[in-house]
PDB file of N, CA and C in Angstrom:
ATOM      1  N   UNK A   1      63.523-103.175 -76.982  1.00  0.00           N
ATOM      2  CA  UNK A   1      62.409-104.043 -77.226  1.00  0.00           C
ATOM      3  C   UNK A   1      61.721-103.684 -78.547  1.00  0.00           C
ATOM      4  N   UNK A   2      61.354-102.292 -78.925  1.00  0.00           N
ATOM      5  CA  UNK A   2      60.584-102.110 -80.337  1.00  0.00           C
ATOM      6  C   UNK A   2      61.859-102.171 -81.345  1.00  0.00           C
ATOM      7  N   UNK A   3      63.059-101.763 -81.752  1.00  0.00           N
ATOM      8  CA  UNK A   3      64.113-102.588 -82.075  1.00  0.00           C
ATOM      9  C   UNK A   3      63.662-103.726 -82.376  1.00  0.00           C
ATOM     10  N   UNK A   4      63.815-104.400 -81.099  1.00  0.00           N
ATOM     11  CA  UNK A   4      63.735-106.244 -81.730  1.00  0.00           C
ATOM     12  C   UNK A   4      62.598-106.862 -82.465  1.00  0.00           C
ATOM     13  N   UNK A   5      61.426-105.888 -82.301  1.00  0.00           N
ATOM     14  CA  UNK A   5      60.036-106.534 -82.516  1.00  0.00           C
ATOM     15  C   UNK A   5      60.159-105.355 -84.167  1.00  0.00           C
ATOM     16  N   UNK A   6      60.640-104.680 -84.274  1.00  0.00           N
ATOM     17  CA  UNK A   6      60.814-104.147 -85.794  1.00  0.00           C
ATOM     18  C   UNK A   6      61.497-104.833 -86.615  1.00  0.00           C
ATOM     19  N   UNK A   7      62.633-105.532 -85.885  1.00  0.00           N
ATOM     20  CA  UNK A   7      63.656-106.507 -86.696  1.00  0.00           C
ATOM     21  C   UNK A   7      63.002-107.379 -87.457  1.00  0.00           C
ATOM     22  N   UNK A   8      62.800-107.869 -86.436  1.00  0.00           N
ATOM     23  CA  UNK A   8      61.460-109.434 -86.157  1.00  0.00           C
ATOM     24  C   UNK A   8      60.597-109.035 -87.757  1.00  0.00           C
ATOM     25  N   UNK A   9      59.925-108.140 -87.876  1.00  0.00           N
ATOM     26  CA  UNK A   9      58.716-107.842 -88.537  1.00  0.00           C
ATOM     27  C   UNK A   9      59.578-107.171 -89.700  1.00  0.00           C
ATOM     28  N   UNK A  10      60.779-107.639 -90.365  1.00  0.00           N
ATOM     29  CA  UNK A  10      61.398-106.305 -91.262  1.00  0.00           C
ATOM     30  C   UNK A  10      61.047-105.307 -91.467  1.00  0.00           C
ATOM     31  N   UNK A  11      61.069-104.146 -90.294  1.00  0.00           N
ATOM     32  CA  UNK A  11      60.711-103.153 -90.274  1.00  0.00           C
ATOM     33  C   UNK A  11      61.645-101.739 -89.950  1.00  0.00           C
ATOM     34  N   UNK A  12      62.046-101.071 -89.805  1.00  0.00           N
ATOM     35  CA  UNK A  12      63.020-100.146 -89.686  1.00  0.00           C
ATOM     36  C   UNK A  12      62.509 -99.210 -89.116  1.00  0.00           C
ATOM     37  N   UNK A  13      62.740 -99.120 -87.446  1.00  0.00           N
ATOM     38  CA  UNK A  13      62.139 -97.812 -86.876  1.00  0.00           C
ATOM     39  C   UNK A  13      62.680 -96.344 -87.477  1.00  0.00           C
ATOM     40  N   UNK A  14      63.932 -96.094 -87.804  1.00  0.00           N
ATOM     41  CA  UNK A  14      64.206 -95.558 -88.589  1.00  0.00           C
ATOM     42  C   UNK A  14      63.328 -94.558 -89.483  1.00  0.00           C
ATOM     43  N   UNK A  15      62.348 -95.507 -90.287  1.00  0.00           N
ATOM     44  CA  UNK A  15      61.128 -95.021 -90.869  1.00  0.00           C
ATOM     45  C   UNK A  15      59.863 -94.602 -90.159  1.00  0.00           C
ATOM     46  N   UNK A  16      59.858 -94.522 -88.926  1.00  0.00           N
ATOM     47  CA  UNK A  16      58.474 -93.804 -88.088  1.00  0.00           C
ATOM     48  C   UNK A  16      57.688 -95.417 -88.293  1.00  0.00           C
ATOM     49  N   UNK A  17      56.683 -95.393 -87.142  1.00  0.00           N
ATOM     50  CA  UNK A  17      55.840 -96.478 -86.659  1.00  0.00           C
ATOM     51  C   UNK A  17      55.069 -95.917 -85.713  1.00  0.00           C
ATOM     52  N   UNK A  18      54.213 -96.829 -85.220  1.00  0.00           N
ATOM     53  CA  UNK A  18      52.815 -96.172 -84.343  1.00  0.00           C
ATOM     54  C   UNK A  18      52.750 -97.796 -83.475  1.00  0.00           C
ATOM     55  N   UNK A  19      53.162 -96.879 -81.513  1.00  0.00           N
ATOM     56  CA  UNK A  19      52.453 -98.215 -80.939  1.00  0.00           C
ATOM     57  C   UNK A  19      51.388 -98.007 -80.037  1.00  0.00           C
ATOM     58  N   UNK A  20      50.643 -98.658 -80.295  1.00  0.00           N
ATOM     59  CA  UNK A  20      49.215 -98.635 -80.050  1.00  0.00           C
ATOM     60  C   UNK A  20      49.158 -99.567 -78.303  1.00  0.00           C
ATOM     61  N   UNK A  21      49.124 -98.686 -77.490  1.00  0.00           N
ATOM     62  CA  UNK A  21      48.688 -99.811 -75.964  1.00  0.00           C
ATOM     63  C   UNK A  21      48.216 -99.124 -74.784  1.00  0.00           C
ATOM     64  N   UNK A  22      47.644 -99.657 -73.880  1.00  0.00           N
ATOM     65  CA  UNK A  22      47.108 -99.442 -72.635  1.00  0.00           C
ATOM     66  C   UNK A  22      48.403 -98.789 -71.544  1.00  0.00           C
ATOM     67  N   UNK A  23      49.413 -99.525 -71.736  1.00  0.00           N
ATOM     68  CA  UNK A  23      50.844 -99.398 -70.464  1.00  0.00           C
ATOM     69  C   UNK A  23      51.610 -97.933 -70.770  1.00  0.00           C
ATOM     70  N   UNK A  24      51.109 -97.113 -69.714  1.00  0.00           N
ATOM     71  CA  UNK A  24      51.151 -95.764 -69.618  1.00  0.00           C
ATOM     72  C   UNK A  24      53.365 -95.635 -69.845  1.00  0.00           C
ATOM     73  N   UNK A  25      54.046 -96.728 -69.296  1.00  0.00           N
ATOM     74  CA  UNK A  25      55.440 -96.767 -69.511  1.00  0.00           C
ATOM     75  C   UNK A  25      56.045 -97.532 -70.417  1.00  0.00           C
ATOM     76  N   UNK A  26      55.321 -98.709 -70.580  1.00  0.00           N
ATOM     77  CA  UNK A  26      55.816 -99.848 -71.777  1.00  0.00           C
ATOM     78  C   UNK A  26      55.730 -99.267 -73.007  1.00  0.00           C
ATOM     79  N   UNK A  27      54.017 -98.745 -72.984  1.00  0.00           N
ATOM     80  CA  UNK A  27      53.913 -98.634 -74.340  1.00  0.00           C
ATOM     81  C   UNK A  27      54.100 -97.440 -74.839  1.00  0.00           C
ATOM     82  N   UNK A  28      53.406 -96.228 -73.956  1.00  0.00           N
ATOM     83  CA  UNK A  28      53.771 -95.054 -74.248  1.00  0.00           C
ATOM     84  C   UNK A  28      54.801 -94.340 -74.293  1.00  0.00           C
ATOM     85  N   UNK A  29      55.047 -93.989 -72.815  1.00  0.00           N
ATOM     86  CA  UNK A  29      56.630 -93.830 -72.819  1.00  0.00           C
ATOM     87  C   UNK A  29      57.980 -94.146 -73.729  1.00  0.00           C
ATOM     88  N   UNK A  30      57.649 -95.938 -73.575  1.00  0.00           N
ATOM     89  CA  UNK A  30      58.772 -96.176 -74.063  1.00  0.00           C
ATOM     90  C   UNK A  30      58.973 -96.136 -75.917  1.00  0.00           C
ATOM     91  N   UNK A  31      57.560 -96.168 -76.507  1.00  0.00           N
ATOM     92  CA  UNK A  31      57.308 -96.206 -77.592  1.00  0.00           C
ATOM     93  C   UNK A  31      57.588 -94.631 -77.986  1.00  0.00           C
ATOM     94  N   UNK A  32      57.659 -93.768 -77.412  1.00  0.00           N
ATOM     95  CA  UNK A  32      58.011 -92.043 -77.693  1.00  0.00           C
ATOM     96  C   UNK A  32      59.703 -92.516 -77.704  1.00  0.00           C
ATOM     97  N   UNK A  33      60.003 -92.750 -76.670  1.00  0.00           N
ATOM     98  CA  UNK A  33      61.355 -92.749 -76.518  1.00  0.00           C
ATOM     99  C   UNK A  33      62.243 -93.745 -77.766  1.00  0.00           C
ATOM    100  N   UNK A  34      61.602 -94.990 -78.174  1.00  0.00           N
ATOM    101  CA  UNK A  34      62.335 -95.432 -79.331  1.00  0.00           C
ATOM    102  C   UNK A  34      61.641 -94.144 -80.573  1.00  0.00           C
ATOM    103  N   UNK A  35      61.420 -93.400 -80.458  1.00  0.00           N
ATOM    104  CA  UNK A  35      60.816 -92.311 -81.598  1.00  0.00           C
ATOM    105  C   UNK A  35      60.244 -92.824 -82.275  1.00  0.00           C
ATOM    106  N   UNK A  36      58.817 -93.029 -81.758  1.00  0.00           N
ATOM    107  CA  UNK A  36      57.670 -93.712 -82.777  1.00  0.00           C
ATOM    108  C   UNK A  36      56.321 -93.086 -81.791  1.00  0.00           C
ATOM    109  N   UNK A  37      55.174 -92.934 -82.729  1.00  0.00           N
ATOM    110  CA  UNK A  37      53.769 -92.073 -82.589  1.00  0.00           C
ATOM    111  C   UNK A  37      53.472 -93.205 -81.933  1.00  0.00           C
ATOM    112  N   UNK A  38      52.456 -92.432 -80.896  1.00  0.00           N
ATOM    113  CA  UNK A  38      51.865 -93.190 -80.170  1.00  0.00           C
ATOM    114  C   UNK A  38      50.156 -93.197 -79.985  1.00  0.00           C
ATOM    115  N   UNK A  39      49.544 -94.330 -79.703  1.00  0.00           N
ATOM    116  CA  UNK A  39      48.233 -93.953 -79.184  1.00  0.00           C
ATOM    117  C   UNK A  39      47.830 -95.079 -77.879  1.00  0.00           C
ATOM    118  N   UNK A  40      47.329 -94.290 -76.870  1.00  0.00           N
ATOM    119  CA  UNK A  40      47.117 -94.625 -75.756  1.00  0.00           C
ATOM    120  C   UNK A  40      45.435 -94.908 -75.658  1.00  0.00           C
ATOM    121  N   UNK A  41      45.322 -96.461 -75.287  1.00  0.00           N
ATOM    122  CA  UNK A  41      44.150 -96.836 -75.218  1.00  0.00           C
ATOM    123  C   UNK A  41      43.649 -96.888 -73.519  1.00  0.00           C
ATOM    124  N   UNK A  42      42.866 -95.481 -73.106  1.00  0.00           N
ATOM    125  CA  UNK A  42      42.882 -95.371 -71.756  1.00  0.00           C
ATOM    126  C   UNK A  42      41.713 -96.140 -71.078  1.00  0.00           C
ATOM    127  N   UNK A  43      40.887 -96.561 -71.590  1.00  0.00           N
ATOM    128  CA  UNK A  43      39.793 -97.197 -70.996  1.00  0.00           C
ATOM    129  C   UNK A  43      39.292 -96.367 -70.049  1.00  0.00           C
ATOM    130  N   UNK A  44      39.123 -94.881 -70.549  1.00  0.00           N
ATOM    131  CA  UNK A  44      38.275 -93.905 -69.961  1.00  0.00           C
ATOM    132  C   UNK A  44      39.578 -93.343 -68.451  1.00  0.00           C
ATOM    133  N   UNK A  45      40.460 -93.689 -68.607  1.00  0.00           N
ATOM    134  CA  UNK A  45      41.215 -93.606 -67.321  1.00  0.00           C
ATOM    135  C   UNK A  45      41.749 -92.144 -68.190  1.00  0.00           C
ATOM    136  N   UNK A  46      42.438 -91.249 -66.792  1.00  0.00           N
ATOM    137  CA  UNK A  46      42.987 -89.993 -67.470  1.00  0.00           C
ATOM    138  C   UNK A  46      44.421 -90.048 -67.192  1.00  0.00           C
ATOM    139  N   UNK A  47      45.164 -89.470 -67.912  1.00  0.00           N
ATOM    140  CA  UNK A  47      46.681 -89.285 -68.168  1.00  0.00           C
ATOM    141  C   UNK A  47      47.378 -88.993 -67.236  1.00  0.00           C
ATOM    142  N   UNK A  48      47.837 -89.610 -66.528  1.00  0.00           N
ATOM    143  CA  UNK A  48      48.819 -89.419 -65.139  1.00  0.00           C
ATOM    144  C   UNK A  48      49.519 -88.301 -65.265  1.00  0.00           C
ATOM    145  N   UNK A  49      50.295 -87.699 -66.794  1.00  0.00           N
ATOM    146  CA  UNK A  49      50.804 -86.334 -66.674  1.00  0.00           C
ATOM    147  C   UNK A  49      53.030 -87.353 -67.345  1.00  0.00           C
ATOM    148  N   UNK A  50      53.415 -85.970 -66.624  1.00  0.00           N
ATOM    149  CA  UNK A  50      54.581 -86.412 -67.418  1.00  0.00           C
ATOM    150  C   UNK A  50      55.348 -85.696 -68.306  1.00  0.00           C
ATOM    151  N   UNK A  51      56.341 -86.566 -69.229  1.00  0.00           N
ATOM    152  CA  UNK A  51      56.905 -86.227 -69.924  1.00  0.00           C
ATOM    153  C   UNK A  51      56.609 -86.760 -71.244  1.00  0.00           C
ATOM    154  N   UNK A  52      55.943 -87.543 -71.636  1.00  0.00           N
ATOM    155  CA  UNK A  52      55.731 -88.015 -72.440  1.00  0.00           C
ATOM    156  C   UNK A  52      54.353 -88.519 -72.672  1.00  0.00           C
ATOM    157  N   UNK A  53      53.804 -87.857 -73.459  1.00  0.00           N
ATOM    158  CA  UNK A  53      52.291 -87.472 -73.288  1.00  0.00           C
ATOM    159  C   UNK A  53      52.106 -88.629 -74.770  1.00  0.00           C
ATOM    160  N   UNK A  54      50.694 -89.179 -75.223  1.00  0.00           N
ATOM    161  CA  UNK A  54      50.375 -89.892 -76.183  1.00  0.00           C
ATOM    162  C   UNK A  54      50.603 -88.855 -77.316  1.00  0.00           C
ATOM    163  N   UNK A  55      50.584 -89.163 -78.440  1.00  0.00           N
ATOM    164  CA  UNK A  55      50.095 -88.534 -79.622  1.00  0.00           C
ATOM    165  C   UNK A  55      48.330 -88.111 -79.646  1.00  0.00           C
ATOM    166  N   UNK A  56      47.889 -89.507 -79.144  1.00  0.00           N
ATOM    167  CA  UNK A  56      46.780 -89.487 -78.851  1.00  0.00           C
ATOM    168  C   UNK A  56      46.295 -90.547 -77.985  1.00  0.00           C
ATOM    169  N   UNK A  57      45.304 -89.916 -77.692  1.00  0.00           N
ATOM    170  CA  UNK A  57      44.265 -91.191 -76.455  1.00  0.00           C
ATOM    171  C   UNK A  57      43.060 -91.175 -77.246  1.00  0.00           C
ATOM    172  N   UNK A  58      42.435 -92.632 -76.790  1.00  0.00           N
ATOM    173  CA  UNK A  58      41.352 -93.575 -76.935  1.00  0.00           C
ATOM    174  C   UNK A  58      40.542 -94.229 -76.056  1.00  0.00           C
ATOM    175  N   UNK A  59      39.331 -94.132 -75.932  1.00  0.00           N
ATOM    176  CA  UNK A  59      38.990 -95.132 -75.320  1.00  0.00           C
ATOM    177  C   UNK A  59      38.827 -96.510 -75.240  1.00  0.00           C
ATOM    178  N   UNK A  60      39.067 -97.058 -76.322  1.00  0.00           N
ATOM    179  CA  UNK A  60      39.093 -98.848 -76.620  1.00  0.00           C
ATOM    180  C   UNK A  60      39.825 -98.961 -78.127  1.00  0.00           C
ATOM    181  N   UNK A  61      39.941-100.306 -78.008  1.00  0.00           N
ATOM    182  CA  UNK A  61      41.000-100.881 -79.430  1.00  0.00           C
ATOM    183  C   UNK A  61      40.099-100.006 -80.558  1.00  0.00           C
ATOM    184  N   UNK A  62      38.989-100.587 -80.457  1.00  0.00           N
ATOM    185  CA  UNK A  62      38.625 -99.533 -81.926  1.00  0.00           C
ATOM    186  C   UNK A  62      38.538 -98.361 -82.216  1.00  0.00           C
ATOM    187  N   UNK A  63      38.467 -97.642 -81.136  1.00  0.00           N
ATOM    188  CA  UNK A  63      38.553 -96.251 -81.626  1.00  0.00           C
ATOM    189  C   UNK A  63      40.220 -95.869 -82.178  1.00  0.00           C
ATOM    190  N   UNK A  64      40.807 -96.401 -81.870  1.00  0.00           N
ATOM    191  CA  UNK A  64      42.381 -96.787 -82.325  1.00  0.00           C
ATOM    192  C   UNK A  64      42.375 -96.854 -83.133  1.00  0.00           C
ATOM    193  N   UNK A  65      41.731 -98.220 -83.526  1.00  0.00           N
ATOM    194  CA  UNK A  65      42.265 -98.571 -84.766  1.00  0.00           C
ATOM    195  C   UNK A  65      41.650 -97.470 -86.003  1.00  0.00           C
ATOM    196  N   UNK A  66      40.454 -97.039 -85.101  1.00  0.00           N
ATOM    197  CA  UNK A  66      39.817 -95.700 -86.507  1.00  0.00           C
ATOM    198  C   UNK A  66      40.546 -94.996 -86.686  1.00  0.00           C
ATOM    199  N   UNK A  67      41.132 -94.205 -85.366  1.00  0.00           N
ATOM    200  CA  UNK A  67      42.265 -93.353 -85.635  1.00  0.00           C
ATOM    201  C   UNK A  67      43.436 -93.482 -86.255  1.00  0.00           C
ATOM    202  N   UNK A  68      44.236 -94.871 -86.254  1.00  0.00           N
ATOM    203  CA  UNK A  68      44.904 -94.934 -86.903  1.00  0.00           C
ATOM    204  C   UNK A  68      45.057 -95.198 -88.620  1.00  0.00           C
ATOM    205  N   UNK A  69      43.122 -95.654 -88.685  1.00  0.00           N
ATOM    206  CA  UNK A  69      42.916 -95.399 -90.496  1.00  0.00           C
ATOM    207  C   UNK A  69      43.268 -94.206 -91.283  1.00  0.00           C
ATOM    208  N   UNK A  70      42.607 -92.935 -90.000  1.00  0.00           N
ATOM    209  CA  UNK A  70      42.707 -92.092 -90.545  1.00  0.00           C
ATOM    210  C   UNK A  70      44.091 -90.805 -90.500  1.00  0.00           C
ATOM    211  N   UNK A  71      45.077 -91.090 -89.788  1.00  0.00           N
ATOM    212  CA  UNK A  71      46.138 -90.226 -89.939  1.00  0.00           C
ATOM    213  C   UNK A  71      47.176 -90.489 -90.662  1.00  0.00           C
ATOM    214  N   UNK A  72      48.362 -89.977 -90.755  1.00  0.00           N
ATOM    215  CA  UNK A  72      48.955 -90.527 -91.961  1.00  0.00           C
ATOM    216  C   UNK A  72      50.648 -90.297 -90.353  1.00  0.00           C
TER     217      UNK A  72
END
């Protein structure tokens, strides 16, 4: 799926990417597993645990999106 949506967007996971979402398996998980940074927007909820932990957590889209101004 991030494959197709990198295609889509001429983008090359290849080169590192960041997906930004709420879905503790869609987005996180699976966004580690295509090898790309992640940030988990928890809406104050805490991390079920695992194998695949965020890069980082958030509490809402914007604190995201700050975070993602500021890392490289």
């Amino acid at each position: 799926m991030f494959e197709k949506a990198a295609a889509a967007c001429g983008a090359d996971l290849a080169l590192g990417g960041w997906v930004i979402g709420d879905g503790v398996d869609t987005d996180i998980r699976g966004g580690r597993a295509a090898g790309l940074r992640t940030i988990w927007i928890s809406g104050s909820r805490t991390w079920p645990g695992g194998d695949a932990e965020p890069d980082h957590a958030t509490t809402d889209v914007c604190q995201a999106i700050d975070l993602l101004l500021t890392v490289s």
